[in-house]
C-alpha atoms as a PDB file:
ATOM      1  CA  UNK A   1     105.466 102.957  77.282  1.00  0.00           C
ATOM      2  CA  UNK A   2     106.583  99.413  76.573  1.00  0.00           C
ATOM      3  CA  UNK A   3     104.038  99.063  73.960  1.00  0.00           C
ATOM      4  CA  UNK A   4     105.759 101.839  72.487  1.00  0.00           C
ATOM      5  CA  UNK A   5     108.908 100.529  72.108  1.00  0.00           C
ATOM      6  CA  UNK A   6     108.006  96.703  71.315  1.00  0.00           C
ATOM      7  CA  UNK A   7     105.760  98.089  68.347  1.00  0.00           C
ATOM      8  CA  UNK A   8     108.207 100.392  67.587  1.00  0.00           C
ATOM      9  CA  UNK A   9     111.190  98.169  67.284  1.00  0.00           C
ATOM     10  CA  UNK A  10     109.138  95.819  65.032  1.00  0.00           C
ATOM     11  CA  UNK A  11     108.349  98.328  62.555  1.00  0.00           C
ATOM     12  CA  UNK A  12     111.835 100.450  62.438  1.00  0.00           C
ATOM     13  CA  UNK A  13     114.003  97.126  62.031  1.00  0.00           C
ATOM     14  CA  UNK A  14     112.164  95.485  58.594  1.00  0.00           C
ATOM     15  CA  UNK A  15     112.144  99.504  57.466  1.00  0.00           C
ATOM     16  CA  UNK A  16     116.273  99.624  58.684  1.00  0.00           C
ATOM     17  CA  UNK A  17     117.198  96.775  56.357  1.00  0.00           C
ATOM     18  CA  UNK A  18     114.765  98.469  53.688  1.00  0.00           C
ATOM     19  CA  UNK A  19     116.778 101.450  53.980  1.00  0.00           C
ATOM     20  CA  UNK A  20     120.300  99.923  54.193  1.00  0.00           C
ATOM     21  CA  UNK A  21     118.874  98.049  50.538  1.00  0.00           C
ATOM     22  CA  UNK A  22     118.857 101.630  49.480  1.00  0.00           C
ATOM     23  CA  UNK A  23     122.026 102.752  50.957  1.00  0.00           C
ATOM     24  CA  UNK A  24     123.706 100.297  49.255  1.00  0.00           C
ATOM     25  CA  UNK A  25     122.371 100.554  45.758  1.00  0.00           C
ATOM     26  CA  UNK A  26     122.615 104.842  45.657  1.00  0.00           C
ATOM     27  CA  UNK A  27     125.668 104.640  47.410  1.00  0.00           C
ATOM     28  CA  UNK A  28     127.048 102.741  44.355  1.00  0.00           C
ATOM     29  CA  UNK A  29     125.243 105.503  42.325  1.00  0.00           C
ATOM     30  CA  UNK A  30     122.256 103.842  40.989  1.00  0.00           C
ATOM     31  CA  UNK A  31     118.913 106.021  42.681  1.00  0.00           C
ATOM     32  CA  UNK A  32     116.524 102.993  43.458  1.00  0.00           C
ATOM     33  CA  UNK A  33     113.051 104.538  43.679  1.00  0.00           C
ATOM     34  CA  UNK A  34     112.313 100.578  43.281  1.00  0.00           C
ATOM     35  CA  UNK A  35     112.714  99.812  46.959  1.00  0.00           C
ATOM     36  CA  UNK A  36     108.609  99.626  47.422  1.00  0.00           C
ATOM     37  CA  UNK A  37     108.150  97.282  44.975  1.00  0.00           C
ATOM     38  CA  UNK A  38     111.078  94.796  45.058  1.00  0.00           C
ATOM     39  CA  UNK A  39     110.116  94.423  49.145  1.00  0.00           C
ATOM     40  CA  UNK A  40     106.729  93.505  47.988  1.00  0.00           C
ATOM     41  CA  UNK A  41     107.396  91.221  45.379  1.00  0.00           C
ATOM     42  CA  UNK A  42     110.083  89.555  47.873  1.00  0.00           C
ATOM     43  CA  UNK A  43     107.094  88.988  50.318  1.00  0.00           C
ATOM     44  CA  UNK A  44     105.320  87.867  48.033  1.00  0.00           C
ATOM     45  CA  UNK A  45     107.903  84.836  46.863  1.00  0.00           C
ATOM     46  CA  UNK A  46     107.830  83.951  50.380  1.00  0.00           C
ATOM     47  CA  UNK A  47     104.620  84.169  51.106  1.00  0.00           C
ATOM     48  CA  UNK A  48     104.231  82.222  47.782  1.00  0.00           C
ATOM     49  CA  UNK A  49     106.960  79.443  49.157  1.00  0.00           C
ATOM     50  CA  UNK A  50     105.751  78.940  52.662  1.00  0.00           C
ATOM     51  CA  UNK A  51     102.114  78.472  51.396  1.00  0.00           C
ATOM     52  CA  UNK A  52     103.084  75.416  49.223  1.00  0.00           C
ATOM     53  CA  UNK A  53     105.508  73.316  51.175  1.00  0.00           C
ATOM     54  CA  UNK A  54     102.950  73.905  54.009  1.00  0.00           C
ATOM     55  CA  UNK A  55      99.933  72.801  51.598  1.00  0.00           C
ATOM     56  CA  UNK A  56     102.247  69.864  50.094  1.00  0.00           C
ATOM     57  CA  UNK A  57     103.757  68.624  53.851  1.00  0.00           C
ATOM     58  CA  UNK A  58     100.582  69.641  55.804  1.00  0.00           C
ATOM     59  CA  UNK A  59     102.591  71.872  58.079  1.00  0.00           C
ATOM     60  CA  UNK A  60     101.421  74.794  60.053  1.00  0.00           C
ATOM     61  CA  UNK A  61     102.778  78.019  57.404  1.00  0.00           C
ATOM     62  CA  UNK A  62     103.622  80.047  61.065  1.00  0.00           C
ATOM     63  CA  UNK A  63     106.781  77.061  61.173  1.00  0.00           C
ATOM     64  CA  UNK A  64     107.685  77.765  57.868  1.00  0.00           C
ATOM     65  CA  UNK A  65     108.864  81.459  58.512  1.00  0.00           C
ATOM     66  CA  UNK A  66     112.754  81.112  57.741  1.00  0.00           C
ATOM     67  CA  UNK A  67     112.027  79.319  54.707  1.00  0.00           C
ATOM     68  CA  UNK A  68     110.031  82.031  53.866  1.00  0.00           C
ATOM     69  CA  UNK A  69     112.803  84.801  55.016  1.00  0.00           C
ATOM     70  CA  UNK A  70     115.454  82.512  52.751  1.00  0.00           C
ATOM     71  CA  UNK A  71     112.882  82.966  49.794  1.00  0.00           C
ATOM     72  CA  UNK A  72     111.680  86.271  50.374  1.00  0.00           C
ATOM     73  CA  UNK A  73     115.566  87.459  49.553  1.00  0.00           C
ATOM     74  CA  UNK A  74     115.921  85.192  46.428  1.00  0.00           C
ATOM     75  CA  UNK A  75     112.734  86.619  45.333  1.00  0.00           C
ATOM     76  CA  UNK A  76     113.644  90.450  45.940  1.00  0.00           C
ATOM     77  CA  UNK A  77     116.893  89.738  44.696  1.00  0.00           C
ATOM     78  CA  UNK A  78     115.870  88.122  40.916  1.00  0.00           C
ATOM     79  CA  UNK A  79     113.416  90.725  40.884  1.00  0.00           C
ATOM     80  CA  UNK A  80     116.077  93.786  41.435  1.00  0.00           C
ATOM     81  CA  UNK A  81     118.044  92.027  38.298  1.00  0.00           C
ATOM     82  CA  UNK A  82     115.336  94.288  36.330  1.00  0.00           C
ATOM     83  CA  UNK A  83     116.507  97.389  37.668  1.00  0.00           C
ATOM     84  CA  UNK A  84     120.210  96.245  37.189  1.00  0.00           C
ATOM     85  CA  UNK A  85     119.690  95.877  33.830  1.00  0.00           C
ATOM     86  CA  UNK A  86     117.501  98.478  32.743  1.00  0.00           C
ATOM     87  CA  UNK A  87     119.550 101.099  34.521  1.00  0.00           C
ATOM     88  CA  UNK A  88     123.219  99.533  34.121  1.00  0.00           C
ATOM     89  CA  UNK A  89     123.182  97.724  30.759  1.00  0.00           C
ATOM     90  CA  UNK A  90     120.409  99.795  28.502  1.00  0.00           C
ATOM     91  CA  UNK A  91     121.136 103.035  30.533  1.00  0.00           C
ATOM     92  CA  UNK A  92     117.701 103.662  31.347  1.00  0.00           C
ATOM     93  CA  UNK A  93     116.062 106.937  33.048  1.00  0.00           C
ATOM     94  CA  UNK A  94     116.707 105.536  37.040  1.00  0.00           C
ATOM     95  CA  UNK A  95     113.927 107.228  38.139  1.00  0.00           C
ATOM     96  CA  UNK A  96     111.330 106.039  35.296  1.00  0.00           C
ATOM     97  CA  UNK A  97     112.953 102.491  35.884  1.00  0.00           C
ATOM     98  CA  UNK A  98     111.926 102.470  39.579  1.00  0.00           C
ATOM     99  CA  UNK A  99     108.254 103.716  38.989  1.00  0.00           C
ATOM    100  CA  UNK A 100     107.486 101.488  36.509  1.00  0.00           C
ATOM    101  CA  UNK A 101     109.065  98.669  38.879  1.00  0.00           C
ATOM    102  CA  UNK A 102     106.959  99.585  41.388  1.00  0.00           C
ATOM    103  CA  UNK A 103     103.597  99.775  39.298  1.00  0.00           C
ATOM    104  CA  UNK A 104     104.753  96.050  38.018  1.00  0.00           C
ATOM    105  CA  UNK A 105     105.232  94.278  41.097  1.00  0.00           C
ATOM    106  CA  UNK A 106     102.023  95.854  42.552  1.00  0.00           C
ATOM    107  CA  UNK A 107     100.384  94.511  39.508  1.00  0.00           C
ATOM    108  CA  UNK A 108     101.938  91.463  39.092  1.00  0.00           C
ATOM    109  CA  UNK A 109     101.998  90.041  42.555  1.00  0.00           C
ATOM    110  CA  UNK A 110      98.203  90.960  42.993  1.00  0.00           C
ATOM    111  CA  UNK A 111      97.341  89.007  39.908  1.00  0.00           C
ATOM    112  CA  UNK A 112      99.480  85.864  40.679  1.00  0.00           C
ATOM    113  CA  UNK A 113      98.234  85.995  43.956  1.00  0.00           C
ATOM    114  CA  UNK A 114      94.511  85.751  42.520  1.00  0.00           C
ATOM    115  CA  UNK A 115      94.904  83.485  39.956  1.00  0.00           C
ATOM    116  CA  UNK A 116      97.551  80.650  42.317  1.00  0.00           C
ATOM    117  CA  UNK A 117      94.656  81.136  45.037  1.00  0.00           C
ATOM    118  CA  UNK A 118      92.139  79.754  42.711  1.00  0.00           C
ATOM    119  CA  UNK A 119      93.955  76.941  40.827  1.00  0.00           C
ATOM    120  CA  UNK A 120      95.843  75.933  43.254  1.00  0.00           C
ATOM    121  CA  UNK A 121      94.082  76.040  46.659  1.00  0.00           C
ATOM    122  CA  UNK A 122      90.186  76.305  44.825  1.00  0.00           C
ATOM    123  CA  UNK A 123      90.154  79.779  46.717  1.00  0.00           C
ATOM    124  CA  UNK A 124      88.691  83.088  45.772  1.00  0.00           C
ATOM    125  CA  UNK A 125      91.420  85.105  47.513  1.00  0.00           C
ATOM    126  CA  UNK A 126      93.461  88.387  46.975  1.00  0.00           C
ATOM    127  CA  UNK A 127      95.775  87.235  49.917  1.00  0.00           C
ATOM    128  CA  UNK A 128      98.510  84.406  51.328  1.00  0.00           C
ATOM    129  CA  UNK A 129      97.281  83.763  55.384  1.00  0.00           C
ATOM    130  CA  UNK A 130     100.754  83.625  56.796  1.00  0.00           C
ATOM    131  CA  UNK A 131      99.648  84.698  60.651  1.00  0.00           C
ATOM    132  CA  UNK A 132     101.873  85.998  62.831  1.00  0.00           C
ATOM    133  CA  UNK A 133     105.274  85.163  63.909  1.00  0.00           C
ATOM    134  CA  UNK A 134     105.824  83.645  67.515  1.00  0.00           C
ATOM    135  CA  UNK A 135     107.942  85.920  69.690  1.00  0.00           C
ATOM    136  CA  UNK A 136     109.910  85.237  72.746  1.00  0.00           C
ATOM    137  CA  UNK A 137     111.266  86.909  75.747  1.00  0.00           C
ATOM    138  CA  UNK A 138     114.807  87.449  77.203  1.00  0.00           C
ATOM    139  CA  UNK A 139     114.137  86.522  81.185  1.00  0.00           C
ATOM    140  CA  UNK A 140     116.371  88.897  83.312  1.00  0.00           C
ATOM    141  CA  UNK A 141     117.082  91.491  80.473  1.00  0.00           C
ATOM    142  CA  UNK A 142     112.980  92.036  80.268  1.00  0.00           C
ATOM    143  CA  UNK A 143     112.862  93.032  83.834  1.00  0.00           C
ATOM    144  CA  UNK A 144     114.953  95.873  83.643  1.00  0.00           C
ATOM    145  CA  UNK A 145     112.881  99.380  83.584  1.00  0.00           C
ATOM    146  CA  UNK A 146     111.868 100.854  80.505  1.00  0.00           C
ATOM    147  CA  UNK A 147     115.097  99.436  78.263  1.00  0.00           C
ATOM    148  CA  UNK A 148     113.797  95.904  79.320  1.00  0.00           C
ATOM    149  CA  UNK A 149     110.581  96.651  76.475  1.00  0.00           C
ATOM    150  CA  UNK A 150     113.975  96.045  74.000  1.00  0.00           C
ATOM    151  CA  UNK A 151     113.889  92.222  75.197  1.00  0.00           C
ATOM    152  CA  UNK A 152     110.241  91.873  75.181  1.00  0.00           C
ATOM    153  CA  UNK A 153     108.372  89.870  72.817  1.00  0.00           C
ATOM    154  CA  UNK A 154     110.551  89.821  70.366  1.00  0.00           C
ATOM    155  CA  UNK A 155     110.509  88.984  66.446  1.00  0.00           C
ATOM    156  CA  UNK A 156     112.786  86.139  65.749  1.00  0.00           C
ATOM    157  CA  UNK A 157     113.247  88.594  62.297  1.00  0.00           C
ATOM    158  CA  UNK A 158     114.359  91.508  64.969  1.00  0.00           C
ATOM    159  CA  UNK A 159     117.290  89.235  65.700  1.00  0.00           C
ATOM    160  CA  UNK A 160     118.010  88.312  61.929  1.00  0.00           C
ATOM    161  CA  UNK A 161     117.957  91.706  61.073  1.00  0.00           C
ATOM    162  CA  UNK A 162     120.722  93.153  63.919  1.00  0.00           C
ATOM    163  CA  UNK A 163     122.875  90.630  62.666  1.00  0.00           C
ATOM    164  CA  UNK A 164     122.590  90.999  59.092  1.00  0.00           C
ATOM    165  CA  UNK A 165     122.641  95.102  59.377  1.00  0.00           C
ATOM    166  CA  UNK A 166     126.264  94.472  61.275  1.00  0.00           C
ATOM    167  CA  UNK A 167     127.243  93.081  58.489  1.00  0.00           C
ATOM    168  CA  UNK A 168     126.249  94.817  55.950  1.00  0.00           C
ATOM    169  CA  UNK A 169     127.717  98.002  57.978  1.00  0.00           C
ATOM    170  CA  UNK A 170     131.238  95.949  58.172  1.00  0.00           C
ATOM    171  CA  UNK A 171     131.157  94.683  54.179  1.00  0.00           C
ATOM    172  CA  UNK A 172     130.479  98.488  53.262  1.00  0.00           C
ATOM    173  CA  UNK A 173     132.721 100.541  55.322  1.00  0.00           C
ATOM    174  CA  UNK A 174     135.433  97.786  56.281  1.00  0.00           C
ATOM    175  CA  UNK A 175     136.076  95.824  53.119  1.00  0.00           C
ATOM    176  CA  UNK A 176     137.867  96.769  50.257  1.00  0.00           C
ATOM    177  CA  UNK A 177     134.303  95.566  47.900  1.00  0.00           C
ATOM    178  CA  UNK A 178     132.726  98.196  50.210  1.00  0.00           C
ATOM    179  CA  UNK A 179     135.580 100.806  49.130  1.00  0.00           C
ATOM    180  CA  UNK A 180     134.859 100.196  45.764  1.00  0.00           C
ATOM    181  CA  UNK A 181     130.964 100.773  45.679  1.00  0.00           C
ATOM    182  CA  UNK A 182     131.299 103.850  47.850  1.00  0.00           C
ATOM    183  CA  UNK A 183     133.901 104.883  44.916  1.00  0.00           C
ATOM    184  CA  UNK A 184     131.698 104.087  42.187  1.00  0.00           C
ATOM    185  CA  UNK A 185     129.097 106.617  43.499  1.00  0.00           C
ATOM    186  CA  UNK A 186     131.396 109.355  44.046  1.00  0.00           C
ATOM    187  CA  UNK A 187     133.900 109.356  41.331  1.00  0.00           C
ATOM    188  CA  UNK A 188     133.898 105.986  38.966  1.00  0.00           C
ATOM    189  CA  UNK A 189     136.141 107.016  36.664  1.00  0.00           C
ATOM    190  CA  UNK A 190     138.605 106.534  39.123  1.00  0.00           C
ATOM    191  CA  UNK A 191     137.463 103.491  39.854  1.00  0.00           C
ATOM    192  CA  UNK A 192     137.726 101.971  35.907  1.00  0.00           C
ATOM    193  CA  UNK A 193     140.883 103.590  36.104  1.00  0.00           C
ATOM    194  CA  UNK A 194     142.227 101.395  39.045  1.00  0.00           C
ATOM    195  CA  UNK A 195     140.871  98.682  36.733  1.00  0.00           C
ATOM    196  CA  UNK A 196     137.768  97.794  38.546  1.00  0.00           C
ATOM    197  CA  UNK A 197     134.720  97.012  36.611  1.00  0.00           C
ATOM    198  CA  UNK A 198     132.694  99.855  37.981  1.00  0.00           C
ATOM    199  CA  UNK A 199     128.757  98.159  36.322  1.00  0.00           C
ATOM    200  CA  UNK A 200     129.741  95.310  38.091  1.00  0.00           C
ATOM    201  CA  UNK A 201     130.181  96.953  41.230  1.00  0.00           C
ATOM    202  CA  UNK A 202     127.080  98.191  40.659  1.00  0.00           C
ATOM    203  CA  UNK A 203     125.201  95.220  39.391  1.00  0.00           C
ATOM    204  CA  UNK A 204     125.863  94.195  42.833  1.00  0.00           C
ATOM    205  CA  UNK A 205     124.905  96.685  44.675  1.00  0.00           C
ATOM    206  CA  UNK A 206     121.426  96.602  43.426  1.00  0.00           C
ATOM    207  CA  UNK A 207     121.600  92.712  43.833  1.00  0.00           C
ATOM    208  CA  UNK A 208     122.032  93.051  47.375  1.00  0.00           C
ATOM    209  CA  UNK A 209     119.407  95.722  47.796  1.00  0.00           C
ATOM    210  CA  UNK A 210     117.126  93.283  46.263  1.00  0.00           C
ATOM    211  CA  UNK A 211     118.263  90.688  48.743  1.00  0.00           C
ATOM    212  CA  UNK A 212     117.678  93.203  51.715  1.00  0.00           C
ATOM    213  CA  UNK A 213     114.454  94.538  50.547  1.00  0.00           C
ATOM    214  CA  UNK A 214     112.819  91.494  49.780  1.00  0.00           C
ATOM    215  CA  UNK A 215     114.029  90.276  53.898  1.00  0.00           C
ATOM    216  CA  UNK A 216     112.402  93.399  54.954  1.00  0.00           C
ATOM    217  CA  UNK A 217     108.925  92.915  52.833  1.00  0.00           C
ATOM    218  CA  UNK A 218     108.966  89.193  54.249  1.00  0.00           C
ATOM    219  CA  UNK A 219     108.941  90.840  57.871  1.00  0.00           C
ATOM    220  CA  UNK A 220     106.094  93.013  57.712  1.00  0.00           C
ATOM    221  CA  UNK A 221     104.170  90.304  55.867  1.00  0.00           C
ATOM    222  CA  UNK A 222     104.665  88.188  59.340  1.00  0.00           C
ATOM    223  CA  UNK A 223     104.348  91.288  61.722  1.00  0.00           C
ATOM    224  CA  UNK A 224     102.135  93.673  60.441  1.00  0.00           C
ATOM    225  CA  UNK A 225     100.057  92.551  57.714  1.00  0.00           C
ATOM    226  CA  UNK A 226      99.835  88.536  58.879  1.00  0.00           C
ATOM    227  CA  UNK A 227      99.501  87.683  55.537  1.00  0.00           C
ATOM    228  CA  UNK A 228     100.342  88.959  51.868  1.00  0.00           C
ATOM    229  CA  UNK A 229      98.270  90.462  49.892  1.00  0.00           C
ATOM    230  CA  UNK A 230      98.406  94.160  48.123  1.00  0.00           C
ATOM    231  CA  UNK A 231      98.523  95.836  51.193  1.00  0.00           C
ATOM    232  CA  UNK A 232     101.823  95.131  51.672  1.00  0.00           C
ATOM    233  CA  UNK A 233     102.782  98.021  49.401  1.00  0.00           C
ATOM    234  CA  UNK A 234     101.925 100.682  51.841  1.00  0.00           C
ATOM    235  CA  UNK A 235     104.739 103.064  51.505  1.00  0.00           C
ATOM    236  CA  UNK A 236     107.358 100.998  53.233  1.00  0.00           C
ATOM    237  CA  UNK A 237     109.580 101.528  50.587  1.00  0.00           C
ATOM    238  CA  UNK A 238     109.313 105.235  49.888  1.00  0.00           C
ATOM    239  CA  UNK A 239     109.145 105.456  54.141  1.00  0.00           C
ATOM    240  CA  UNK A 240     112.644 103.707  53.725  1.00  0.00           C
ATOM    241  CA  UNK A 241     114.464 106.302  51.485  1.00  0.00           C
ATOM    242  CA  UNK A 242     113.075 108.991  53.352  1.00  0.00           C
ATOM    243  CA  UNK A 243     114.894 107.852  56.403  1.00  0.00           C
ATOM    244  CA  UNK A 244     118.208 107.059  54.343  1.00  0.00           C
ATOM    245  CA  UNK A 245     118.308 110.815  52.912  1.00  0.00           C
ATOM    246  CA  UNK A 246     117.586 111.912  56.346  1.00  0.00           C
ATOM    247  CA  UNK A 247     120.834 109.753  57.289  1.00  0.00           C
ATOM    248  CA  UNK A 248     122.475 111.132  54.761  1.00  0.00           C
ATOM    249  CA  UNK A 249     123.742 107.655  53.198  1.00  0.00           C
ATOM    250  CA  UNK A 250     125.067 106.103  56.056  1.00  0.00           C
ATOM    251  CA  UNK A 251     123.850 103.214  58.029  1.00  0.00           C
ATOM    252  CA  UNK A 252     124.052 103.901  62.009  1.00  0.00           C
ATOM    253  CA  UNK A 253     122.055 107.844  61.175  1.00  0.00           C
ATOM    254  CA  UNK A 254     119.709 105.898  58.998  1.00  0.00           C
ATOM    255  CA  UNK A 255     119.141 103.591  61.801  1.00  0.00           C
ATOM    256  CA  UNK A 256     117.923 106.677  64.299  1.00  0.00           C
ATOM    257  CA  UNK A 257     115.652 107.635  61.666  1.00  0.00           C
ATOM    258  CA  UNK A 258     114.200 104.414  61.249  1.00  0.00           C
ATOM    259  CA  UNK A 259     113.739 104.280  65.100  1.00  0.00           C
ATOM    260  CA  UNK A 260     112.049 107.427  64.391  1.00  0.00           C
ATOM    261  CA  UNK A 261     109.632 106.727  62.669  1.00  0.00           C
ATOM    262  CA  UNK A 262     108.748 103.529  63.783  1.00  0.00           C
ATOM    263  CA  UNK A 263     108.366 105.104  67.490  1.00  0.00           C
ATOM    264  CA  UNK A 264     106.160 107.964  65.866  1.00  0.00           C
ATOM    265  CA  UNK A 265     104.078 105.049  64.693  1.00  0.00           C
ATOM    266  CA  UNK A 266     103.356 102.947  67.876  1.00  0.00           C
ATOM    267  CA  UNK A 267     102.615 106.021  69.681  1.00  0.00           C
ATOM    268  CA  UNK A 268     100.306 107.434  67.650  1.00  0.00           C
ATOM    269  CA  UNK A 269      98.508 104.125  67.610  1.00  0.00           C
ATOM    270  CA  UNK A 270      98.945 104.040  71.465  1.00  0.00           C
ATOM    271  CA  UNK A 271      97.667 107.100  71.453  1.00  0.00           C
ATOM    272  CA  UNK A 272      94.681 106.491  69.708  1.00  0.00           C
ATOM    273  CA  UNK A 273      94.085 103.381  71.290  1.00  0.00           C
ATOM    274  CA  UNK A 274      94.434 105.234  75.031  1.00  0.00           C
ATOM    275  CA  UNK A 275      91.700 107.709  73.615  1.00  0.00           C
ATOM    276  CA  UNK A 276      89.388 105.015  72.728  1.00  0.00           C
ATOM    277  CA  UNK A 277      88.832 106.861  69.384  1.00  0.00           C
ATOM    278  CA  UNK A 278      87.052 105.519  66.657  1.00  0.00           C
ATOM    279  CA  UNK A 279      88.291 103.620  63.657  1.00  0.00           C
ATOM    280  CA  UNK A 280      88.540 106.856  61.455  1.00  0.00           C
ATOM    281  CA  UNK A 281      90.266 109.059  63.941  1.00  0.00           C
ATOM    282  CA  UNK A 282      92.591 105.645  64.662  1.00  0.00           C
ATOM    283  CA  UNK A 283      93.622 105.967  60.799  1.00  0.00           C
ATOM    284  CA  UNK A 284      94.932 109.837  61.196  1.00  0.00           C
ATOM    285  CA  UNK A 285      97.241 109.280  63.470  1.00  0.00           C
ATOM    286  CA  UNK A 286      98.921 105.891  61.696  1.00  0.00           C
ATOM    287  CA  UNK A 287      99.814 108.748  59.325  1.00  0.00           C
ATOM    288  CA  UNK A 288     102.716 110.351  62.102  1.00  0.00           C
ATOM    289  CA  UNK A 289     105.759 108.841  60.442  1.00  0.00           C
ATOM    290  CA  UNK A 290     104.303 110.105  56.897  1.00  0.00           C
ATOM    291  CA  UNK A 291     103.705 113.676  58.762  1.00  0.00           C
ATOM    292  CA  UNK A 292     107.428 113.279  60.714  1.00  0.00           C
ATOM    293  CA  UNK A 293     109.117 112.597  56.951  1.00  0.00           C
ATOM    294  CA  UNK A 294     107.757 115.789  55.390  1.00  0.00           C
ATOM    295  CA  UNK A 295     108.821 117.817  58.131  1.00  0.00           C
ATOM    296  CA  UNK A 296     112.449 116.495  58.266  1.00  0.00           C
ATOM    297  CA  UNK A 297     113.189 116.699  55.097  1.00  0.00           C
ATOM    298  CA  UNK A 298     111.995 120.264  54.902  1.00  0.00           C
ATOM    299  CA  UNK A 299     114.127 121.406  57.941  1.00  0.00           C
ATOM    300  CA  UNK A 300     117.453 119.081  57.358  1.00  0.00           C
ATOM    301  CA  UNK A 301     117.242 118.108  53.009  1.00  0.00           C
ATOM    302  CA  UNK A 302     119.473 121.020  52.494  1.00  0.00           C
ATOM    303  CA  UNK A 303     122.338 119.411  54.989  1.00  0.00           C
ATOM    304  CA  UNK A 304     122.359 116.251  53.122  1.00  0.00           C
ATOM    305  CA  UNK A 305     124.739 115.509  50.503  1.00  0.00           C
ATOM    306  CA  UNK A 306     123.572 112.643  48.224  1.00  0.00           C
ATOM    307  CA  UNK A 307     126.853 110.386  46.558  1.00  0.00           C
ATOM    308  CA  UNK A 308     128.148 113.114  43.620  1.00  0.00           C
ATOM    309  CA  UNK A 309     127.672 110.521  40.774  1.00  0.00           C
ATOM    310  CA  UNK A 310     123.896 109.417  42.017  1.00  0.00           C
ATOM    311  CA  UNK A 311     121.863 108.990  39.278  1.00  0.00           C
ATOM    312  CA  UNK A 312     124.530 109.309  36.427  1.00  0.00           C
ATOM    313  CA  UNK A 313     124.864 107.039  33.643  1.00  0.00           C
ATOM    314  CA  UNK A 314     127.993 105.527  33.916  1.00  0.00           C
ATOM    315  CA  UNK A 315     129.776 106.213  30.338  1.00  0.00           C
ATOM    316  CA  UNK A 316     133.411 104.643  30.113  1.00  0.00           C
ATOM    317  CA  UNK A 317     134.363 106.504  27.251  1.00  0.00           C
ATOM    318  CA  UNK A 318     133.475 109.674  29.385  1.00  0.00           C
ATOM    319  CA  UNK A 319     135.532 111.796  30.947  1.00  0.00           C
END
């Protein structure tokens, strides 16, 4: 049971902040299909960063994880400016804009990742070793039955994440910036018409779901994956708008679902682990949260209601 909820809670949090990336950029009104390969590319800046200063200084790259989480959100972030400006200033087809993101990064980060690997470090290598980050214990808290798995062996990212999530909740629902991008996705007209700049509210939206996603791609490179390489894109992203339409655009909801899925994921590798079933049987049941997404959004897609100007090209002279 505690393996449960310590595998769990490492997967759901890096997919949460995926998902509040989206929340924030369709919220604003801009649909960011994107998410998958802006987390990847993110991991793979900090993947990139923490390789070199640790080849240049001679440090351990496990030591070098929050410069790595610091880069991985620059990297996500410069990377998003793409969408921006495809989908903001040319007024391109969102959905088209996020595919072809996707297939770029995939391609682009698998070929850098190649070609440094071999020039730099004389390495024929698809992949950045990273390992795995060191996690720690909260004594007292991790003695209490069955909630105590919450303070077990912890991610130092779990932590980063709780605290960054708070306040992206508080600058989106408590600020008067937040008012604004929730505005710009329901009715921005009204917004230009308070004299708000309503593409810059949404230039940086999609900035900060750059920032997010990269953060979250930089945590499953240094839980899951121990290293970066092209497996990182493994549906994370598309996993992480799932669970935002199942929240229906809001951040605590979106957070269950996250917890979800990430639960549905541990246990059906517990499972299969308990079962002592072999590798191929192991593999079908990773596939749970993918199985659990379908199924919601069957039974509860018609409850949701998306932000009314989602997807629409924002035309000033419009009315």
């Amino acid at each position: 049971m505690d393996t449960i909820i310590i595998d769990g809670l490492s997967f759901a949090l890096p997919l949460f902040i995926l998902a509040i990336g989206g929340i924030y950029s369709e919220k604003s009104g801009i649909i960011n299909l994107a998410l998958e390969g802006i987390q990847g590319f993110g991991a793979f800046v900090g993947a990139l960063s923490a390789v070199l200063i640790a080849n240049a200084s001679g440090m351990d790259v496990q030591n070098l994880f929050y410069v790595a989480l610091i880069f991985s959100m620059i990297g996500g972030m410069t990377f998003s400016i793409i969408h921006a400006v495809l989908c903001i200033k040319f007024k391109a087809n969102q959905v088209i804009s996020g595919v072809v993101i996707n297939i770029l990064a995939l391609a682009l980060t698998t070929f850098l990742t190649t070609q440094i690997n071999a020039l730099v470090f004389g390495a024929a290598s698809d992949k950045f070793r990273l390992g795995v980050s060191e996690r720690f214990t909260i004594e007292g808290l991790a003695n209490i039955p069955v909630i105590g798995a919450v303070f077990t062996n912890v991610y130092p990212f779990e932590v980063i994440i709780i605290v960054i999530a708070f306040f992206a909740w508080y600058l989106l629902y408590k600020t008067r910036f937040g008012m604004r991008l929730r505005a710009s996705g329901e009715n921005p007209h009204s917004v230009d018409a308070a004299g708000v700049n309503v593409l810059k509210i949404r230039f940086s939206a999609v900035l900060i779901s750059g920032l997010l996603s990269g953060l979250g791609g930089m945590c499953f490179a240094y839980s899951i994956s121990a290293n970066f390489s092209s497996n990182i894109y493994m549906g994370y992203g598309f996993l992480a708008i799932a669970a935002l339409i199942f929240g229906n655009w809001r951040i605590l909801p979106t957070l269950a679902a996250c917890l979800l899925f990430g639960f549905a994921k541990s246990g059906g590798a517990f499972i299969a682990q308990s079962m002592a079933l072999p590798s191929s049987f192991t593999d079908l049941f990773m596939i749970l949260p993918y199985v659990l997404t379908l199924l919601l959004l069957i039974f509860f897609s018609k409850s949701n209601r998306a932000p009314r100007a989602l997807g629409e090209i924002y035309d000033k002279g419009k009315r």
